[in-house]
Protein backbone atom coordinates (compact mmCIF):
# COMPACT_ATOMS: atom_id res chain seq x y z
CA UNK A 1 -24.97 12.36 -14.84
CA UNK A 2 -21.97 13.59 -15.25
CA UNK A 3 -21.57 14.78 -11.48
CA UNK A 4 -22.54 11.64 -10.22
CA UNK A 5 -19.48 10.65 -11.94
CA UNK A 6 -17.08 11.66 -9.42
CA UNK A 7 -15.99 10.92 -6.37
CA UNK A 8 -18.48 10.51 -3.59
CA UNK A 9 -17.53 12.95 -0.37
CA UNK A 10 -20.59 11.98 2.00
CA UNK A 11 -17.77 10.57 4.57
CA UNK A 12 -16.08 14.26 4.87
CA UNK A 13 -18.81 15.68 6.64
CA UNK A 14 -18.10 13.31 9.58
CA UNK A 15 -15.44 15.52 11.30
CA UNK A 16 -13.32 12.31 12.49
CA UNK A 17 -13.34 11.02 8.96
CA UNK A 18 -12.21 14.43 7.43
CA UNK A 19 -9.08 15.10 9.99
CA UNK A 20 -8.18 11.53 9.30
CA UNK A 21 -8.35 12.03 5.57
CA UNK A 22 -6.68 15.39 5.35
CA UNK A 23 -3.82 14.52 7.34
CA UNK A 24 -2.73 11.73 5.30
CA UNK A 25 -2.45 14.50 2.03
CA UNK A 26 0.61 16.03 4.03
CA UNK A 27 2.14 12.60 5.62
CA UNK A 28 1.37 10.36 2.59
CA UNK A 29 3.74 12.78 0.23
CA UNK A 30 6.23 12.53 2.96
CA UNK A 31 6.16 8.20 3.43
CA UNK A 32 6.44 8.73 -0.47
CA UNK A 33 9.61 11.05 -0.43
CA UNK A 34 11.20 8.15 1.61
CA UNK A 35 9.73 5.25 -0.55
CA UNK A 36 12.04 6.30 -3.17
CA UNK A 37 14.64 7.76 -0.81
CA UNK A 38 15.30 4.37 0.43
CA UNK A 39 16.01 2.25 -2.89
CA UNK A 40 17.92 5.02 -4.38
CA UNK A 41 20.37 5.41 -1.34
CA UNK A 42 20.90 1.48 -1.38
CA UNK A 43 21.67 1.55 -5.13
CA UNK A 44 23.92 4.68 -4.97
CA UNK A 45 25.60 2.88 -2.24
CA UNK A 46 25.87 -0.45 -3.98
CA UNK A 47 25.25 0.10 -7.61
CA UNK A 48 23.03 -2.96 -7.91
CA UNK A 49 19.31 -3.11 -8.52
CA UNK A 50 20.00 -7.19 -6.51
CA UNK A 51 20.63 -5.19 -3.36
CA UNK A 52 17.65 -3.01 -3.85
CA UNK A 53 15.52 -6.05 -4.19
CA UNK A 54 16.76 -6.79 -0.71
CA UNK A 55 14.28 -3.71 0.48
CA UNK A 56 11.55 -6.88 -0.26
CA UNK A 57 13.19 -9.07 1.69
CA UNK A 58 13.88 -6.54 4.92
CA UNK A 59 10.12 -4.80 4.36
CA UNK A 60 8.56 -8.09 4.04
CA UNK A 61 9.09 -9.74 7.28
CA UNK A 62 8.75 -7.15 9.92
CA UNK A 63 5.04 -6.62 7.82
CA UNK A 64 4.10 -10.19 8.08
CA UNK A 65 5.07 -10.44 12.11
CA UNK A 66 3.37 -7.13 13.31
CA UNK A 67 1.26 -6.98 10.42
CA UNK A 68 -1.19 -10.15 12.03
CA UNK A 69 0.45 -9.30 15.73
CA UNK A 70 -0.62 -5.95 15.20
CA UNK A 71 -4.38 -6.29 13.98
CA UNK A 72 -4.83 -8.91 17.52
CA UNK A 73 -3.70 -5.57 19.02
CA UNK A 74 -6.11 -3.38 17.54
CA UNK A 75 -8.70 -5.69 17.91
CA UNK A 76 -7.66 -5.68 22.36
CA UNK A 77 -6.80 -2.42 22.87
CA UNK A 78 -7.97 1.08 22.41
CA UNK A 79 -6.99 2.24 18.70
CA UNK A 80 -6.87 5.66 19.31
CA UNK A 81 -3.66 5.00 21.48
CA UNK A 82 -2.40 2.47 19.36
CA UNK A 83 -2.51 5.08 16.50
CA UNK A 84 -0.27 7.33 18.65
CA UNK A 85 2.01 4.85 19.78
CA UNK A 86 2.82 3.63 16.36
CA UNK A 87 2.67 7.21 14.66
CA UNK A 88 5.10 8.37 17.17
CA UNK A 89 7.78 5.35 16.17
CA UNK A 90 7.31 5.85 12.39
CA UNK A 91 8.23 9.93 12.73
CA UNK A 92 11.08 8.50 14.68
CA UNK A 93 12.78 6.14 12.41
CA UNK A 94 12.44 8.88 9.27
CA UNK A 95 14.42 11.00 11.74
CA UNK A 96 17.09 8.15 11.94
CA UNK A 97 17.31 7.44 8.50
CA UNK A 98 17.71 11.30 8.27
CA UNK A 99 20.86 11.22 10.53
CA UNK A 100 22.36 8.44 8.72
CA UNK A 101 22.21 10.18 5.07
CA UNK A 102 22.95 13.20 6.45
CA UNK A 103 26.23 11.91 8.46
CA UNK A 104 26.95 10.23 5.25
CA UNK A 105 27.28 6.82 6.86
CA UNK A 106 27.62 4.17 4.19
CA UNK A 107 26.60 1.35 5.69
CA UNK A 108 23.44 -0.21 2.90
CA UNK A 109 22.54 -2.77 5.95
CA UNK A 110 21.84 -0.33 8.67
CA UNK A 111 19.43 1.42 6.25
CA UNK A 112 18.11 -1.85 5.69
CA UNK A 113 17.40 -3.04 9.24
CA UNK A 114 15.84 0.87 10.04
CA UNK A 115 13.62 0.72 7.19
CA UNK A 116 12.49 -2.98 8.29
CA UNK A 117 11.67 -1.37 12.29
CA UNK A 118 9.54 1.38 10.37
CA UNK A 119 7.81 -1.30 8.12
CA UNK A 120 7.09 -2.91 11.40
CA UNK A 121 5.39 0.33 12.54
CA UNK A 122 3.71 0.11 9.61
CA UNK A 123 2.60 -2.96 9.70
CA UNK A 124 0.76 -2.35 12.95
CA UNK A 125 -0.13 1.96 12.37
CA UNK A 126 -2.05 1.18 9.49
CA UNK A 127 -4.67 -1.92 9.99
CA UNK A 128 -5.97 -0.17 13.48
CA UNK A 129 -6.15 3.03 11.11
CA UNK A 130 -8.63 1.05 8.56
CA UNK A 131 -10.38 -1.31 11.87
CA UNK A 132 -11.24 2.55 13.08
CA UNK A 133 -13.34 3.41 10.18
CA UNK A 134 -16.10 1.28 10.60
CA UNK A 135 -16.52 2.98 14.30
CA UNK A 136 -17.08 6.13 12.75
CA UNK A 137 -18.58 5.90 9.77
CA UNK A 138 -22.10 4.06 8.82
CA UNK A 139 -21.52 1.00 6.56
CA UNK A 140 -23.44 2.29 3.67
CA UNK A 141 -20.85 5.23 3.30
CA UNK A 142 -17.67 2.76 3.63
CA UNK A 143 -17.42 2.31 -0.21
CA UNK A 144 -17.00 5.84 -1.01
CA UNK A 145 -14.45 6.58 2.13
CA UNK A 146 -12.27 3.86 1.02
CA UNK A 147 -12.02 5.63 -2.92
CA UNK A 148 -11.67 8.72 -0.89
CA UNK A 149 -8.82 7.31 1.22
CA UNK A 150 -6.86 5.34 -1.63
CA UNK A 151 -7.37 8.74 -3.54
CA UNK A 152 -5.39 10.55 -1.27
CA UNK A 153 -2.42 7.69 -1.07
CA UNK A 154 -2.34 7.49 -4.78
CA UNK A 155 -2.28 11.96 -4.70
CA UNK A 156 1.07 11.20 -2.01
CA UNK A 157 2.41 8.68 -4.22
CA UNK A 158 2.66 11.08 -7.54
CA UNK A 159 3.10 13.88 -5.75
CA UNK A 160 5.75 12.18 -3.40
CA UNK A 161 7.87 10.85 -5.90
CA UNK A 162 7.82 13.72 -8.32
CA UNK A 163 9.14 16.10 -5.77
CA UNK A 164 11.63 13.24 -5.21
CA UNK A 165 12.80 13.69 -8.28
CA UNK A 166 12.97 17.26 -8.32
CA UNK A 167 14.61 18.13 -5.00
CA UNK A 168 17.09 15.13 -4.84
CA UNK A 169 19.64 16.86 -7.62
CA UNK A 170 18.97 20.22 -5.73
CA UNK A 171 18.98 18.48 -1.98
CA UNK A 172 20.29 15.04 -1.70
CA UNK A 173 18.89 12.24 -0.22
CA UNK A 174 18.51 13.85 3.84
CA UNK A 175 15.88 16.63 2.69
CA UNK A 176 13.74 13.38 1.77
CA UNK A 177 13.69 11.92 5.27
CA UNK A 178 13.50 14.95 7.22
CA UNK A 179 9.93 16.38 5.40
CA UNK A 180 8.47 12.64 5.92
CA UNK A 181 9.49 12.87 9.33
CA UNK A 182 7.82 16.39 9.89
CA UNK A 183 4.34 15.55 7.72
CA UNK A 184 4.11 12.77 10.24
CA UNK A 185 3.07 14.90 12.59
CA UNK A 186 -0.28 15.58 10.62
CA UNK A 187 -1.40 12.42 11.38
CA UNK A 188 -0.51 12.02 14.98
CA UNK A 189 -2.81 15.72 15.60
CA UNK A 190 -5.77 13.59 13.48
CA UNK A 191 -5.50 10.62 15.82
CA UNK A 192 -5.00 12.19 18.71
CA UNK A 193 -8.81 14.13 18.06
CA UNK A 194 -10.32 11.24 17.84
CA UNK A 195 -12.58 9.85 20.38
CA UNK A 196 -11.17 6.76 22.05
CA UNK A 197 -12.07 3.93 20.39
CA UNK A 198 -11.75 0.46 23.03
CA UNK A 199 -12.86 -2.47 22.16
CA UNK A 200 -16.65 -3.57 21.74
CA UNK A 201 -18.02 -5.93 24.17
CA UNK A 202 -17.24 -10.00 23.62
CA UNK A 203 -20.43 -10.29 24.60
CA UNK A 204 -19.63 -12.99 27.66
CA UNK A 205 -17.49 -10.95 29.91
CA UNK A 206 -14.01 -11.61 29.08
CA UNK A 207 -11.15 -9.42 28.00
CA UNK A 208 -9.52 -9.67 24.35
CA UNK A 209 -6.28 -10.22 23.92
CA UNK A 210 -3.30 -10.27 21.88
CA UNK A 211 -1.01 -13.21 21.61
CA UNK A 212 -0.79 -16.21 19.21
CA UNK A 213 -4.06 -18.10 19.96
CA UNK A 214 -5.60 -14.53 18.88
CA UNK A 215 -3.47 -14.35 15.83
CA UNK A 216 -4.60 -18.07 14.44
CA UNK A 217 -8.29 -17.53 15.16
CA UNK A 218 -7.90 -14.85 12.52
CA UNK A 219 -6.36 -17.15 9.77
CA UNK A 220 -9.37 -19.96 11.01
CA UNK A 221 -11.81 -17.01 10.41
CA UNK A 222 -10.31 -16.43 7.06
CA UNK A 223 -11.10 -20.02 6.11
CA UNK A 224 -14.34 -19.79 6.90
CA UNK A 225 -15.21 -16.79 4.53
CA UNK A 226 -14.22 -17.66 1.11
CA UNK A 227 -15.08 -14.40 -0.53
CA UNK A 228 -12.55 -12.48 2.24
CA UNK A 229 -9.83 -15.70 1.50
CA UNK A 230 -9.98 -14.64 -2.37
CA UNK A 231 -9.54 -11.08 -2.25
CA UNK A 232 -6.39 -11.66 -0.16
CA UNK A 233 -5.32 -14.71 -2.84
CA UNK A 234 -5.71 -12.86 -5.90
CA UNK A 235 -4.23 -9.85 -4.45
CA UNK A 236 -1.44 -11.65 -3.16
CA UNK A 237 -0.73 -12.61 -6.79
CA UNK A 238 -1.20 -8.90 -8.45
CA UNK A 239 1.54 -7.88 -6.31
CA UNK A 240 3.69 -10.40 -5.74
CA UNK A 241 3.96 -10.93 -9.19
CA UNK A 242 3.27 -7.49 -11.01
CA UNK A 243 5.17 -5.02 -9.14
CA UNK A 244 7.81 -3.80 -10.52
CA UNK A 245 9.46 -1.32 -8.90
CA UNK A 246 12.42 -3.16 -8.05
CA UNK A 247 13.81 -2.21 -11.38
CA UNK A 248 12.88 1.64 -11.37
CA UNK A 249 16.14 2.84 -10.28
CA UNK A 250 18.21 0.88 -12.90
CA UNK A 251 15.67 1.08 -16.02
CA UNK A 252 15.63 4.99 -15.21
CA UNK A 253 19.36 5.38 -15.54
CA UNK A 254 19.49 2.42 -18.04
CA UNK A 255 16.40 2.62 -20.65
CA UNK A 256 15.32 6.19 -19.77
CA UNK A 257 18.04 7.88 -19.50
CA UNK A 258 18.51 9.35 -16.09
CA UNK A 259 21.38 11.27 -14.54
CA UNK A 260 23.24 8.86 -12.12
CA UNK A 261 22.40 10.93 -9.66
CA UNK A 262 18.50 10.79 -10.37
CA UNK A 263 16.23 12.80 -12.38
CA UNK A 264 12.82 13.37 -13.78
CA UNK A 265 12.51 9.46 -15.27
CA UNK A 266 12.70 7.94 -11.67
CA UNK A 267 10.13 10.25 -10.50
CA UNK A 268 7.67 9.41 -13.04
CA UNK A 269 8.49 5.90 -12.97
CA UNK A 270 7.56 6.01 -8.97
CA UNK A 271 4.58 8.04 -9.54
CA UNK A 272 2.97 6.72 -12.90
CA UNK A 273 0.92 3.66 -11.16
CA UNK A 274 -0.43 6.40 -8.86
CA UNK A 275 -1.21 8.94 -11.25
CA UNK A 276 -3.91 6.08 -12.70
CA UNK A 277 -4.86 5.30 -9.07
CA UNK A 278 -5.49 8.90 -8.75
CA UNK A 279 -7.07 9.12 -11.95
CA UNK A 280 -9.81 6.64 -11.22
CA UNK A 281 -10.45 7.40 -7.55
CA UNK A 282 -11.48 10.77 -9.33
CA UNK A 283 -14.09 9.38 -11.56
CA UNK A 284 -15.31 6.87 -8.66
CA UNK A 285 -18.42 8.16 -8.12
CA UNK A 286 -19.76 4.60 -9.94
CA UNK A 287 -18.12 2.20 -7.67
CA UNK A 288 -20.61 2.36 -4.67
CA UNK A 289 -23.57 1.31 -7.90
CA UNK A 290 -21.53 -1.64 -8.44
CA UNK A 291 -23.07 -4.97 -6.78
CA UNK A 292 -21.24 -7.76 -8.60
CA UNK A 293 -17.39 -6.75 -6.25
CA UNK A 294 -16.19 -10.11 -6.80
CA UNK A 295 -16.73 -9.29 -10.77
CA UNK A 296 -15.16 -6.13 -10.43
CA UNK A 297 -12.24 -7.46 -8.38
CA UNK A 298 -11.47 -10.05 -10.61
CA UNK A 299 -11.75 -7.42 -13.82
CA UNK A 300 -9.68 -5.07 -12.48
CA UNK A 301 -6.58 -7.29 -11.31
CA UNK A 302 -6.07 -8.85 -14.60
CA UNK A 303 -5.95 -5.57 -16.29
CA UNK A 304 -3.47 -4.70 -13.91
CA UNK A 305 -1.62 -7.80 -15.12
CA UNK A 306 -1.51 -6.59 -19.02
CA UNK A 307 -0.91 -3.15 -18.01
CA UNK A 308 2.56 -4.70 -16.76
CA UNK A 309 3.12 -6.80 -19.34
CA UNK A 310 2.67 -3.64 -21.67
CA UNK A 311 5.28 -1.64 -19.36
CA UNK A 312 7.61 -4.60 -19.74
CA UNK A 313 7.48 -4.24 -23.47
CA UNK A 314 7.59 -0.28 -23.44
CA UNK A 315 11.32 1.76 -24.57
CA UNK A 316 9.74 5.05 -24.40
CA UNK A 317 9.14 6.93 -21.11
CA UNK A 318 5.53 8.20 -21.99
CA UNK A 319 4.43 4.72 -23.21
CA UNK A 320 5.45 2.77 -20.06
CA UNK A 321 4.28 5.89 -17.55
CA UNK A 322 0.82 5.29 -19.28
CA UNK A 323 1.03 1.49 -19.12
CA UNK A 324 1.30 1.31 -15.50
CA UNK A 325 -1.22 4.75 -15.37
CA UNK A 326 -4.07 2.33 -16.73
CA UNK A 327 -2.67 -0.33 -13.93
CA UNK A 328 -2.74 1.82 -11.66
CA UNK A 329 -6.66 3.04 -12.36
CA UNK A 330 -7.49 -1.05 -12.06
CA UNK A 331 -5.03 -1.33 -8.97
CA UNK A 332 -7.81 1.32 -7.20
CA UNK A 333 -10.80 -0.27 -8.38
CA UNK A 334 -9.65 -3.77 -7.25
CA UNK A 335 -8.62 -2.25 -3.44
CA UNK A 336 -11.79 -0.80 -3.34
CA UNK A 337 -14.26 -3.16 -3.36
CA UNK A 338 -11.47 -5.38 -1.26
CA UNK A 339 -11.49 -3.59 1.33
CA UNK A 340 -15.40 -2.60 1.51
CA UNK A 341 -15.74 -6.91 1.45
CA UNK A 342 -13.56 -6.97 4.32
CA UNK A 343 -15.14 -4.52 6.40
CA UNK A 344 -18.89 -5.48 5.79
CA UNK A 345 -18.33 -8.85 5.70
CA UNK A 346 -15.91 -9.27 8.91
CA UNK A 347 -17.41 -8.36 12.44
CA UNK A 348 -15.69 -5.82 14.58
CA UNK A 349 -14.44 -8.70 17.05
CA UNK A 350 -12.02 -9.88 13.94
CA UNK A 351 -11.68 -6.86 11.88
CA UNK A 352 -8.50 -5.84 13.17
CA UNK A 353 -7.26 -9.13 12.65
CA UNK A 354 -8.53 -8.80 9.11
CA UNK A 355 -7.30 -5.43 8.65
CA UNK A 356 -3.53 -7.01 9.83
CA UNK A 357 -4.06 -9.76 7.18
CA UNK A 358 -5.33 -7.23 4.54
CA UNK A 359 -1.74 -4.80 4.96
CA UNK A 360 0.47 -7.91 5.14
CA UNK A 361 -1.09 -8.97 1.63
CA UNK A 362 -1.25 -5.43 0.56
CA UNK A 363 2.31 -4.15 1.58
CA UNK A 364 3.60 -7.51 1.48
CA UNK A 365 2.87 -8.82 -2.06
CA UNK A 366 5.08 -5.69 -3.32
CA UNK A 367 7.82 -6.81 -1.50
CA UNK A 368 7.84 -10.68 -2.78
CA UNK A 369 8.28 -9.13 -5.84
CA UNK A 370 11.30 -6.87 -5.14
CA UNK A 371 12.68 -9.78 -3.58
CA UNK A 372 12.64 -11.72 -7.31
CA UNK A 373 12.29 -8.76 -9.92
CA UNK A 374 15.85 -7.84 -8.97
CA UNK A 375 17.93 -10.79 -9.20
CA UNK A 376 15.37 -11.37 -12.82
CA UNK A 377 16.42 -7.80 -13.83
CA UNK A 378 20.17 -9.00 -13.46
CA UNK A 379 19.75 -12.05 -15.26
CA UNK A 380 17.04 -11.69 -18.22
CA UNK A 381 17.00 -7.79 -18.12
CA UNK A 382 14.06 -4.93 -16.58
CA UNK A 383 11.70 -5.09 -19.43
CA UNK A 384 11.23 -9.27 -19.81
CA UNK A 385 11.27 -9.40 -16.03
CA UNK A 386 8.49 -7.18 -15.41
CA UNK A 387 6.50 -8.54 -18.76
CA UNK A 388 6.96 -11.94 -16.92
CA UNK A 389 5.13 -11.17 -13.87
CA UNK A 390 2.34 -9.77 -15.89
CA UNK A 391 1.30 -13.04 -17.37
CA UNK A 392 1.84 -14.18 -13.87
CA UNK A 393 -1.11 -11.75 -12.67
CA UNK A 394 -3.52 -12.89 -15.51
CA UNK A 395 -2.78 -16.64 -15.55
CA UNK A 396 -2.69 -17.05 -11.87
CA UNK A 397 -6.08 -14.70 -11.32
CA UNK A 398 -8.07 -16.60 -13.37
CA UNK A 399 -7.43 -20.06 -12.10
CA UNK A 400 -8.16 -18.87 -8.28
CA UNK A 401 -10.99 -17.85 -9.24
CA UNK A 402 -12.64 -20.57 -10.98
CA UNK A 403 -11.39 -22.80 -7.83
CA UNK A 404 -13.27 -20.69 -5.87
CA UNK A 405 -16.60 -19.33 -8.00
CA UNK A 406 -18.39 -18.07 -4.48
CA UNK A 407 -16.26 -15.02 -4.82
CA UNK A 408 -17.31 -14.45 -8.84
CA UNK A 409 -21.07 -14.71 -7.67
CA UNK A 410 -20.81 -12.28 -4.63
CA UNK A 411 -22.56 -9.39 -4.53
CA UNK A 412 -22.33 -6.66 -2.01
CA UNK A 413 -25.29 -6.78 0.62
């Protein structure tokens, strides 16, 4: 009983799987070390949690161009090179951002514009990274590598941000950007094992490609499947509304009590939605049982919602770490059983296209809300800003889904 209670690691015995998932334990602590690198070098440099919110604004479009761009891509072209291509660029703008903390350059917009090339990296790396799964694993075991997968991110993003805090007194901000860029290299020796990985047969002859007329045939096929149109709606609003690490930096310093120059607070703020995350991909040996996903999805994101509205209302550092903790733990329950829907229900011909969809909604519903939750922090304070957005998350859930009741009622195949 109690051991089926865990997490289930049937997807490690297939060798591709398990390079794949143990080189993201090295590189996703390093993308973490510069997740926090980045706002805390634009608010050192401009002492204004407004201009951090700007991260939203300069993450957010690069994800939504090569975001759906990139998933035609992976969907045309062999994703084993693609993976390569994109890896490479990634380790390469961490080694940038390196040279311009390290040079002390003080110049918040050309951090801004080589953060928004990597998030375009990003944007393209990571849906041909989830498209490949389905080519290597069977679909019965897809369930239990996803936990396994958003396991390992949420590990990177408490471990990440932790040693953040710790080494950024000791180190400064360039130690941050130069281990990211050297765990990258994890993850280009897993992708470059794999087997290639072209594109399946159309079926009629023809070749896929990757422009425009590609990129809308995804959003028509997202119209046709209601239950895949949900998960990306209510998902949309968890983020876009709940996410509130805009005001980290400044409620650290502010409410918690950090040294200007950063301490333990900001770390834990950074890492306490992953230590949940972590927490329940743990104890997710229960989530591949579960039939009702579009029950469980809906569930999970409004308890995301009051988790934030309780972190809004929080003055002490333990009760607002645990706050978003318990977020956090629905936040992985929710992506779960969104992203087994996507791959089982989309065919290979689209699921790259999906996949694009799925990290523009994913990565970009966080950055919506930097792009408001700092200008709100300004002007009605951290905590009532982020409280805000929580009733957002619960109001706004509910009423998609009782537009849309096909995605309450579905059950996994």
């Amino acid at each position: 009983m109690l051991r089926g209670a865990f997490a289930d690691t049937t997807p490690l015995r297939t060798l591709e799987f398990r390079r794949l998932w143990l080189a993201g334990v090295v590189t996703l602590i390093g993308a973490q070390l510069t997740a926090v690198a980045v706002p805390k070098q634009i608010y050192d440099l401009t002492g204004s949690s407004a201009y951090v919110g700007l991260t939203g604004l300069f993450g957010l479009v690069p994800l939504v161009v090569f975001g759906l761009w990139g998933g035609a891509i992976a969907d045309a072209m062999d994703r084993r090179l693609l993976l390569l291509i994109t890896g490479a660029g990634i380790s390469l703008t961490s080694v940038v951002l390196w040279i311009v903390a390290a040079t002390g350059m003080r110049s918040v917009w050309l951090v801004l514009v080589v953060f928004a090339v990597q998030q375009g990296l990003l944007a393209i790396n990571q849906p041909t990274r989830s498209a490949v799964l389905p080519r290597i694993l069977p679909p019965q075991e897809l369930a239990a590598a996803n936990a396994l997968g958003m396991t390992v991110f949420h590990f990177g993003a408490i471990v990440g941000p932790t040693m953040a805090g710790a080494l950024l007194p000791l180190f400064g901000l360039p130690t941050l950007y130069l281990i990211d860029a050297i765990a990258l290299l994890a993850t280009l020796w897993a992708a470059w094992k794999l087997p290639p990985i072209p594109p399946q047969d159309n079926g009629d002859g023809s070749r896929r490609t990757a422009g425009l007329r590609d990129v809308m045939a995804g959003f028509r096929y997202v119209a046709t499947q209601k239950v895949l149109l949900v998960s990306f709606l209510v998902d949309v609003i968890a983020m876009a509304f709940g996410m509130p690490r805009a005001v980290f930096p400044e409620m650290a310093e502010r409410t918690f009590h950090d040294p200007p120059g950063g301490g333990i607070a900001l770390g834990l703020l950074f890492a306490s939605i992953a230590i949940g995350s972590v927490a329940g991909g743990v104890f997710s040996g229960w989530l591949h049982r579960t039939r009702r996903q579009g029950v469980a999805v809906t569930v999970a994101v409004c308890v995301w919602g009051l988790g934030v509205i309780a972190f809004g209302l929080s003055s002490a550092l333990w009760l607002a770490v645990l706050c978003l903790a318990v977020a956090g733990a629905a936040d992985l329950v929710s992506a779960v059983y969104r992203s087994t829907m996507l791959q089982v229900v989309a065919t290979d011909e689209m699921r790259g296209r999906m996949q694009g969809v799925f990290v523009v909604v994913v990565a970009g519903g966080p950055r919506v809300a930097d792009i408001w939750h700092g200008p709100a922090a300004s002007g009605i304070g951290t905590g009532p800003a982020s409280a805000w957005g929580g009733v957002g998350v619960v109001v706004f859930t509910l009423l998609v889904v009782a537009l849309f009741p096909a995605f309450w009622r579905y059950r996994a195949p």
